[in-house]
PDB file of N, CA and C in Angstrom:
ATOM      1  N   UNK A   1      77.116 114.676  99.754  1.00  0.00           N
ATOM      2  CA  UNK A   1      77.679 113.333  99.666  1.00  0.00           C
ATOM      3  C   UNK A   1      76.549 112.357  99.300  1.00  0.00           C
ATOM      4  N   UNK A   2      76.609 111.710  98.077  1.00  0.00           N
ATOM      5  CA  UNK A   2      75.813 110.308  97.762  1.00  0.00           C
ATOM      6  C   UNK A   2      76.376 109.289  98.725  1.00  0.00           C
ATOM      7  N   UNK A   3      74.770 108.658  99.244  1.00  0.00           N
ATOM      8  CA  UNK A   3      75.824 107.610  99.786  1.00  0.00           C
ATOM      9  C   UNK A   3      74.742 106.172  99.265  1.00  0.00           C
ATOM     10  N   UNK A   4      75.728 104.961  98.918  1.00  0.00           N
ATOM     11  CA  UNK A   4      74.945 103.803  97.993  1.00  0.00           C
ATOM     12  C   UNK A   4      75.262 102.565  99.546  1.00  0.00           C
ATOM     13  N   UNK A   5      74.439 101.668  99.705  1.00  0.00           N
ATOM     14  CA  UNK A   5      74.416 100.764  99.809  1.00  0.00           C
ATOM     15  C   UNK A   5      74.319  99.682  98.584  1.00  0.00           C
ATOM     16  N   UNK A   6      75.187  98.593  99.505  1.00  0.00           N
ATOM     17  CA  UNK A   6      75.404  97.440  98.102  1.00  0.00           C
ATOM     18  C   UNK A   6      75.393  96.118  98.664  1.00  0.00           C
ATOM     19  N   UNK A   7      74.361  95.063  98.963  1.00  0.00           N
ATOM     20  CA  UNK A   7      74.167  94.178  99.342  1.00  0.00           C
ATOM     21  C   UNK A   7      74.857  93.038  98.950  1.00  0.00           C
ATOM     22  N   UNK A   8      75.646  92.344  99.314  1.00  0.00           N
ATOM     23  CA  UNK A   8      76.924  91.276  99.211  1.00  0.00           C
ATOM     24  C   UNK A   8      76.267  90.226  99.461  1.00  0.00           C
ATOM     25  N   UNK A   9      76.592  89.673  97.922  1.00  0.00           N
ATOM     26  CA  UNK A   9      75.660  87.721  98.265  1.00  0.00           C
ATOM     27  C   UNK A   9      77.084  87.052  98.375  1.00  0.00           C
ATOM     28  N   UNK A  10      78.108  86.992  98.989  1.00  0.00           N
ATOM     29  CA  UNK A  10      78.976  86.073  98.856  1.00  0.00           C
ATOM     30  C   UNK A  10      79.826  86.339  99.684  1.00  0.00           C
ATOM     31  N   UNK A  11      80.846  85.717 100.023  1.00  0.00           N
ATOM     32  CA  UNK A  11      82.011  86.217 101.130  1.00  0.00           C
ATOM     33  C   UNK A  11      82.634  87.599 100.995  1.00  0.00           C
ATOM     34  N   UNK A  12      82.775  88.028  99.096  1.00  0.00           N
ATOM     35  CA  UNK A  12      83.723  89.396  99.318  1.00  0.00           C
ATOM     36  C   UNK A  12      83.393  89.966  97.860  1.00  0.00           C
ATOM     37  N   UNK A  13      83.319  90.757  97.666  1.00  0.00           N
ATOM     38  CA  UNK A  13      83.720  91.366  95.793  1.00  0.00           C
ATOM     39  C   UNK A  13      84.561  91.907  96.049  1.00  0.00           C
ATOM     40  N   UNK A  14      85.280  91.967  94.507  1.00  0.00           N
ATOM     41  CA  UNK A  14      86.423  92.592  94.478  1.00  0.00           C
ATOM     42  C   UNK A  14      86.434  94.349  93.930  1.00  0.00           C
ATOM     43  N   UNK A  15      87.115  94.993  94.539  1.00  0.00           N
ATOM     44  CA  UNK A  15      87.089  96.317  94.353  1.00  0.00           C
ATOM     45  C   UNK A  15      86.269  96.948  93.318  1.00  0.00           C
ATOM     46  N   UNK A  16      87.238  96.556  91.905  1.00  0.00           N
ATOM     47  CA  UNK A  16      86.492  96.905  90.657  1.00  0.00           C
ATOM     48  C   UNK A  16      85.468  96.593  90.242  1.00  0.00           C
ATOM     49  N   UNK A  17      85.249  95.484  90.813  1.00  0.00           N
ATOM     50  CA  UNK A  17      83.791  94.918  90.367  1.00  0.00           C
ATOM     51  C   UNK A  17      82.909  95.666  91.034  1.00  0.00           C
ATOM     52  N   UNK A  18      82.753  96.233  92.181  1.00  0.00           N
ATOM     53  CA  UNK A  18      81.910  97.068  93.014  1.00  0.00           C
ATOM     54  C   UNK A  18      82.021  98.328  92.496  1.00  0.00           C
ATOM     55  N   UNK A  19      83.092  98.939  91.766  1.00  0.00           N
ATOM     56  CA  UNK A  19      82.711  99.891  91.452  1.00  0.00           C
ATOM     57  C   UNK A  19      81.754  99.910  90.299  1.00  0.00           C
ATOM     58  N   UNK A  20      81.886  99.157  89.279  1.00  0.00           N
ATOM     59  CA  UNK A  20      80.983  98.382  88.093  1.00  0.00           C
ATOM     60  C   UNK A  20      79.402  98.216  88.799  1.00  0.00           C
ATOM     61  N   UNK A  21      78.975  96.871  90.068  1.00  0.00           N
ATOM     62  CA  UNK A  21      78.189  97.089  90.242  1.00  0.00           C
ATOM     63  C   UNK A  21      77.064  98.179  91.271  1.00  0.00           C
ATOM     64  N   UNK A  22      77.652  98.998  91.592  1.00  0.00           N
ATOM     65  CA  UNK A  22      76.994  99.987  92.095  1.00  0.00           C
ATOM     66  C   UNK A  22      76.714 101.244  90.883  1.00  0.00           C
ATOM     67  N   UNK A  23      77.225 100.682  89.623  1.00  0.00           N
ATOM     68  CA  UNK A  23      77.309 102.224  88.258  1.00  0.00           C
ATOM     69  C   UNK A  23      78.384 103.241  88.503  1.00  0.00           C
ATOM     70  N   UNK A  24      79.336 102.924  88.752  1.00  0.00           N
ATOM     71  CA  UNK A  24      80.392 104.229  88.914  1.00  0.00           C
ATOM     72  C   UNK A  24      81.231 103.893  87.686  1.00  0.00           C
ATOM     73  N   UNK A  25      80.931 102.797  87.196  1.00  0.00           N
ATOM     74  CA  UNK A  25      81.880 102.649  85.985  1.00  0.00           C
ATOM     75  C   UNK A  25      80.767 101.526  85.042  1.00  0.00           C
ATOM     76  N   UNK A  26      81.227 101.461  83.334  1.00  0.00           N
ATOM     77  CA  UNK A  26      80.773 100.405  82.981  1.00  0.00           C
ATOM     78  C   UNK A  26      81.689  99.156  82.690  1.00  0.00           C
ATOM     79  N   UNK A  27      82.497  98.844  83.114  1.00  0.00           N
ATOM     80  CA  UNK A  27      82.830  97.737  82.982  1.00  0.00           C
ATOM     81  C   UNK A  27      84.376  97.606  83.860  1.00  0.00           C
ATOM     82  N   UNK A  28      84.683  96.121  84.814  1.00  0.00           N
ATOM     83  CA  UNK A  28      85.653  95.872  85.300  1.00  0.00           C
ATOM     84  C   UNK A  28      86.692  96.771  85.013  1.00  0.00           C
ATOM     85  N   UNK A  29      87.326  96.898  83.587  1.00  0.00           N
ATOM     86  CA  UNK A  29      88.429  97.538  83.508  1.00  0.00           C
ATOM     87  C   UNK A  29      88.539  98.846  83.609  1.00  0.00           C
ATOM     88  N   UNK A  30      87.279  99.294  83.771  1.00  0.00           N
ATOM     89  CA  UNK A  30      86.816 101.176  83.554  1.00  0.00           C
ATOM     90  C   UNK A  30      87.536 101.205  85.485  1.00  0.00           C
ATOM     91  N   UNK A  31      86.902  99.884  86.577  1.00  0.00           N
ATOM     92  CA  UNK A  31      87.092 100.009  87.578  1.00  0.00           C
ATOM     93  C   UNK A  31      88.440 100.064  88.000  1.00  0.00           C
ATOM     94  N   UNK A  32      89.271  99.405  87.727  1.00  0.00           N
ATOM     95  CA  UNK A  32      90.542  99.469  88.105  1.00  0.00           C
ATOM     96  C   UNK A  32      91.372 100.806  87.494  1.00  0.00           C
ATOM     97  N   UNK A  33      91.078 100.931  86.484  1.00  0.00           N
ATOM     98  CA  UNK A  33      91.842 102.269  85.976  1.00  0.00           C
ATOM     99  C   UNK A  33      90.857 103.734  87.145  1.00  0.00           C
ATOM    100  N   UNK A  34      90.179 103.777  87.676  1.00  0.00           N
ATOM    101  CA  UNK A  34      89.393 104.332  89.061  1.00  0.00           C
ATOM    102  C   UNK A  34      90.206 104.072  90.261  1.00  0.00           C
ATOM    103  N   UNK A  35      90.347 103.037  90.464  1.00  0.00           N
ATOM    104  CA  UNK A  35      91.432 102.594  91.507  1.00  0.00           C
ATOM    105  C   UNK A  35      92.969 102.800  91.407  1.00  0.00           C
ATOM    106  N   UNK A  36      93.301 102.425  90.174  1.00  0.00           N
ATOM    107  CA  UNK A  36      94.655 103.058  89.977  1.00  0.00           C
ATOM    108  C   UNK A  36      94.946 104.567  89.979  1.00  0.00           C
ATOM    109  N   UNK A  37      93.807 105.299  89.859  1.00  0.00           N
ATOM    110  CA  UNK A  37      93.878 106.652  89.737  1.00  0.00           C
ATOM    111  C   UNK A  37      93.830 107.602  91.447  1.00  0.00           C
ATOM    112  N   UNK A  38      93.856 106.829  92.524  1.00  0.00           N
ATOM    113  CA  UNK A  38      94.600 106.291  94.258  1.00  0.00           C
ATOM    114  C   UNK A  38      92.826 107.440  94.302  1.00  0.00           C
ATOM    115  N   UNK A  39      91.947 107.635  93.529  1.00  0.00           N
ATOM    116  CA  UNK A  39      91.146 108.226  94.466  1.00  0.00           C
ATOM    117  C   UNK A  39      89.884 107.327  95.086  1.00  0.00           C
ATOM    118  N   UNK A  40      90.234 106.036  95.360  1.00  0.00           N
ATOM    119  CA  UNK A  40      89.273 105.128  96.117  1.00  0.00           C
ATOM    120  C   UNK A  40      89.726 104.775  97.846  1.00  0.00           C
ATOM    121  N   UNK A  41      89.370 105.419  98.542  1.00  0.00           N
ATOM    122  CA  UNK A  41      89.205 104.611  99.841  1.00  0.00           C
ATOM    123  C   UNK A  41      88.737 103.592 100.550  1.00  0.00           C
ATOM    124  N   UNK A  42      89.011 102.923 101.200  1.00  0.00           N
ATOM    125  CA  UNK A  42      88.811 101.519 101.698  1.00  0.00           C
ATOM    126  C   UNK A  42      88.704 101.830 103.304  1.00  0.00           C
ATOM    127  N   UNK A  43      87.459 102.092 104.021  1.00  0.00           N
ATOM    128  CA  UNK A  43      87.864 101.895 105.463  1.00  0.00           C
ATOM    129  C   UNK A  43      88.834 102.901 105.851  1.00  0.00           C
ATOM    130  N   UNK A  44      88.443 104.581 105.102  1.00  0.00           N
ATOM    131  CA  UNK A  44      89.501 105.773 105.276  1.00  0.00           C
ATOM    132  C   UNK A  44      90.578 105.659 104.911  1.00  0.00           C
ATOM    133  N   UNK A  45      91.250 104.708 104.275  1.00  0.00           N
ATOM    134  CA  UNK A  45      92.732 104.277 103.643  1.00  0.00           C
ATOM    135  C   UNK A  45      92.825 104.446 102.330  1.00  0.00           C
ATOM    136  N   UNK A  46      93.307 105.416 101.738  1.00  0.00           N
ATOM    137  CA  UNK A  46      93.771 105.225 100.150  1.00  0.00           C
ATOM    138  C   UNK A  46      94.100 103.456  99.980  1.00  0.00           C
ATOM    139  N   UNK A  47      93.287 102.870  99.213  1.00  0.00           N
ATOM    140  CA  UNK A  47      93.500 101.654  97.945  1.00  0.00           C
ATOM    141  C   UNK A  47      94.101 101.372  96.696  1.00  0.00           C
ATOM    142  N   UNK A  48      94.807 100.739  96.289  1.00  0.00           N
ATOM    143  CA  UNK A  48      95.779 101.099  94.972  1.00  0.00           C
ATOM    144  C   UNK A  48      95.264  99.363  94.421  1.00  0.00           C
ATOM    145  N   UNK A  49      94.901  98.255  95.657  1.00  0.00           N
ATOM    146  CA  UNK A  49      94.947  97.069  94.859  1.00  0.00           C
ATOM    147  C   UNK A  49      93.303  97.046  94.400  1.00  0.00           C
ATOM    148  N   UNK A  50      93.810  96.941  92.910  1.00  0.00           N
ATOM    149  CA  UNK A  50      92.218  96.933  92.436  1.00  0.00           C
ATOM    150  C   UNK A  50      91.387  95.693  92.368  1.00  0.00           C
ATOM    151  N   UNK A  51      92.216  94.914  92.678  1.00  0.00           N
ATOM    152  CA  UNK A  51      90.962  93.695  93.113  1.00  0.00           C
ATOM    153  C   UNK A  51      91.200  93.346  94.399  1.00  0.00           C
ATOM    154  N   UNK A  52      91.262  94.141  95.724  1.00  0.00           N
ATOM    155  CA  UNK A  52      91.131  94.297  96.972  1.00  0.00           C
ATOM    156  C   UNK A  52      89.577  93.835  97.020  1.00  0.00           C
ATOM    157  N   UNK A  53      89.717  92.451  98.052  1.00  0.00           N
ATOM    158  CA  UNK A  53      88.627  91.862  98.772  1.00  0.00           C
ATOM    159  C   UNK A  53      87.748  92.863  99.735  1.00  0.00           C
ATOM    160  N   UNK A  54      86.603  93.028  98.930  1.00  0.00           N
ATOM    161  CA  UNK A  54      85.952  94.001  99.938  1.00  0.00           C
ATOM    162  C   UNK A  54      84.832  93.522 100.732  1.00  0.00           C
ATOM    163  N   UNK A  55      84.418  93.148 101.743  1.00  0.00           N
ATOM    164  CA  UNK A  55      83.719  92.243 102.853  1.00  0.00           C
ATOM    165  C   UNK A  55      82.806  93.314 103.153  1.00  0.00           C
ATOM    166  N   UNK A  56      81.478  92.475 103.484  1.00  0.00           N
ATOM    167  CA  UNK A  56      80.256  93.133 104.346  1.00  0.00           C
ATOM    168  C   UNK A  56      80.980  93.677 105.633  1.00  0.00           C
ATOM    169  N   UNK A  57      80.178  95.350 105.656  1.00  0.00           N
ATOM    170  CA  UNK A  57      80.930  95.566 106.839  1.00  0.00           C
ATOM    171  C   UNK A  57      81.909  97.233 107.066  1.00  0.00           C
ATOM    172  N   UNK A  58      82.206  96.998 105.418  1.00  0.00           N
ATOM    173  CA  UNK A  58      83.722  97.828 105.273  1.00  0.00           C
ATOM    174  C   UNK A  58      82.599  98.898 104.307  1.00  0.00           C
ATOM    175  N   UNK A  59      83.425 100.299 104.522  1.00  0.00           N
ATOM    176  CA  UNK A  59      83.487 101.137 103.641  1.00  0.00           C
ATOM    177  C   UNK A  59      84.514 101.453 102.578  1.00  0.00           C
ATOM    178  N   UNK A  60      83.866 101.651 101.405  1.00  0.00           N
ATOM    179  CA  UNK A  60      84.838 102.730 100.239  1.00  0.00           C
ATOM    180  C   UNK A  60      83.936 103.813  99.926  1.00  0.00           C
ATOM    181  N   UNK A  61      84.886 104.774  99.200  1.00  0.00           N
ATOM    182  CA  UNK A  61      84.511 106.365  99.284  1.00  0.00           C
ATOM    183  C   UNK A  61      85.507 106.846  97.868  1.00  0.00           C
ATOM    184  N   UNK A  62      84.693 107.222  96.878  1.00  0.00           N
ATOM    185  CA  UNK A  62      84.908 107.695  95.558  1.00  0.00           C
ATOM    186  C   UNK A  62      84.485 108.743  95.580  1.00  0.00           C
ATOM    187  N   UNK A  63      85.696 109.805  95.549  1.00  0.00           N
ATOM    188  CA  UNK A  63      85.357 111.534  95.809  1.00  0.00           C
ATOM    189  C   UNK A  63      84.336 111.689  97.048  1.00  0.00           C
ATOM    190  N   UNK A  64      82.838 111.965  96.472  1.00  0.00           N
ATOM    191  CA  UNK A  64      81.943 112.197  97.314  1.00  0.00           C
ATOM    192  C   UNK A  64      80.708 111.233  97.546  1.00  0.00           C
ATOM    193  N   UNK A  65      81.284 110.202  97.062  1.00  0.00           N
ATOM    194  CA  UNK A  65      80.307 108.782  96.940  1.00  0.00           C
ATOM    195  C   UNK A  65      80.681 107.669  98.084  1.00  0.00           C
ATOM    196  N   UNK A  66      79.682 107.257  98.868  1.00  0.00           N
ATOM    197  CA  UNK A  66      80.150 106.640 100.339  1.00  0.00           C
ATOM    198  C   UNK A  66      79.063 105.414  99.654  1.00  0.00           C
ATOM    199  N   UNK A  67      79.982 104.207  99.513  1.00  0.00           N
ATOM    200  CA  UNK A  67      78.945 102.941  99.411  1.00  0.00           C
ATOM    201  C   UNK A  67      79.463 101.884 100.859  1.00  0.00           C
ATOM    202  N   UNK A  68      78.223 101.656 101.270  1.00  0.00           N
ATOM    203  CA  UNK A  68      78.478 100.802 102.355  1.00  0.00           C
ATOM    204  C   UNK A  68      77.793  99.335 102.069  1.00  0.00           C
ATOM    205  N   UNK A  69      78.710  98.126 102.245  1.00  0.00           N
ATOM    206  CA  UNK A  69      78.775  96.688 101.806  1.00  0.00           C
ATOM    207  C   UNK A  69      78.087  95.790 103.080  1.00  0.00           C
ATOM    208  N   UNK A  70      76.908  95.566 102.993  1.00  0.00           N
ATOM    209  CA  UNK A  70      76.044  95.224 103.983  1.00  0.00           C
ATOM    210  C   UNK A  70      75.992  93.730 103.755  1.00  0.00           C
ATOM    211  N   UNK A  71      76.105  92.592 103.967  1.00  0.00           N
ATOM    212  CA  UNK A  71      75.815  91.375 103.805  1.00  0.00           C
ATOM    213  C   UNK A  71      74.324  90.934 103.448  1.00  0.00           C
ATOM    214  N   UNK A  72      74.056  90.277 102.694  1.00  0.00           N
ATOM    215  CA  UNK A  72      72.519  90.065 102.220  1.00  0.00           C
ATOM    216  C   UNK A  72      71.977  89.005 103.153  1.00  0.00           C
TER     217      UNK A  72
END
């Protein structure tokens, strides 16, 4: 299992965009078609909304990729 930390300058990013900035995709729309494809977890919960507010704090999990959203 990779696992990424991703330091959050702001109240929340949105799903796709995190997948974009951590490199799992190149661009927003690469992210949501990732998310629509139900294999993103949120906090052990299958995710389907791809611009789901994701807060310091919370986990998501792409296959075998664990990024954890730490507040800066």
């Amino acid at each position: 299992m990779q696992k990424v930390s991703f330091e959050l300058n702001g109240e929340f990013v949105e799903l796709n965009q995190l997948l974009k900035l951590v490199g799992l995709c190149d661009s927003g729309g690469a992210g949501k078609m990732i998310v629509a494809s139900g294999d993103v977890k949120v906090d052990g919960k299958k995710e389907l909304r791809k611009t789901a507010k994701i807060r310091a704090g919370q986990q998501v999990r792409v296959g075998d990729i664990h990024i954890t959203v730490v507040a800066a």
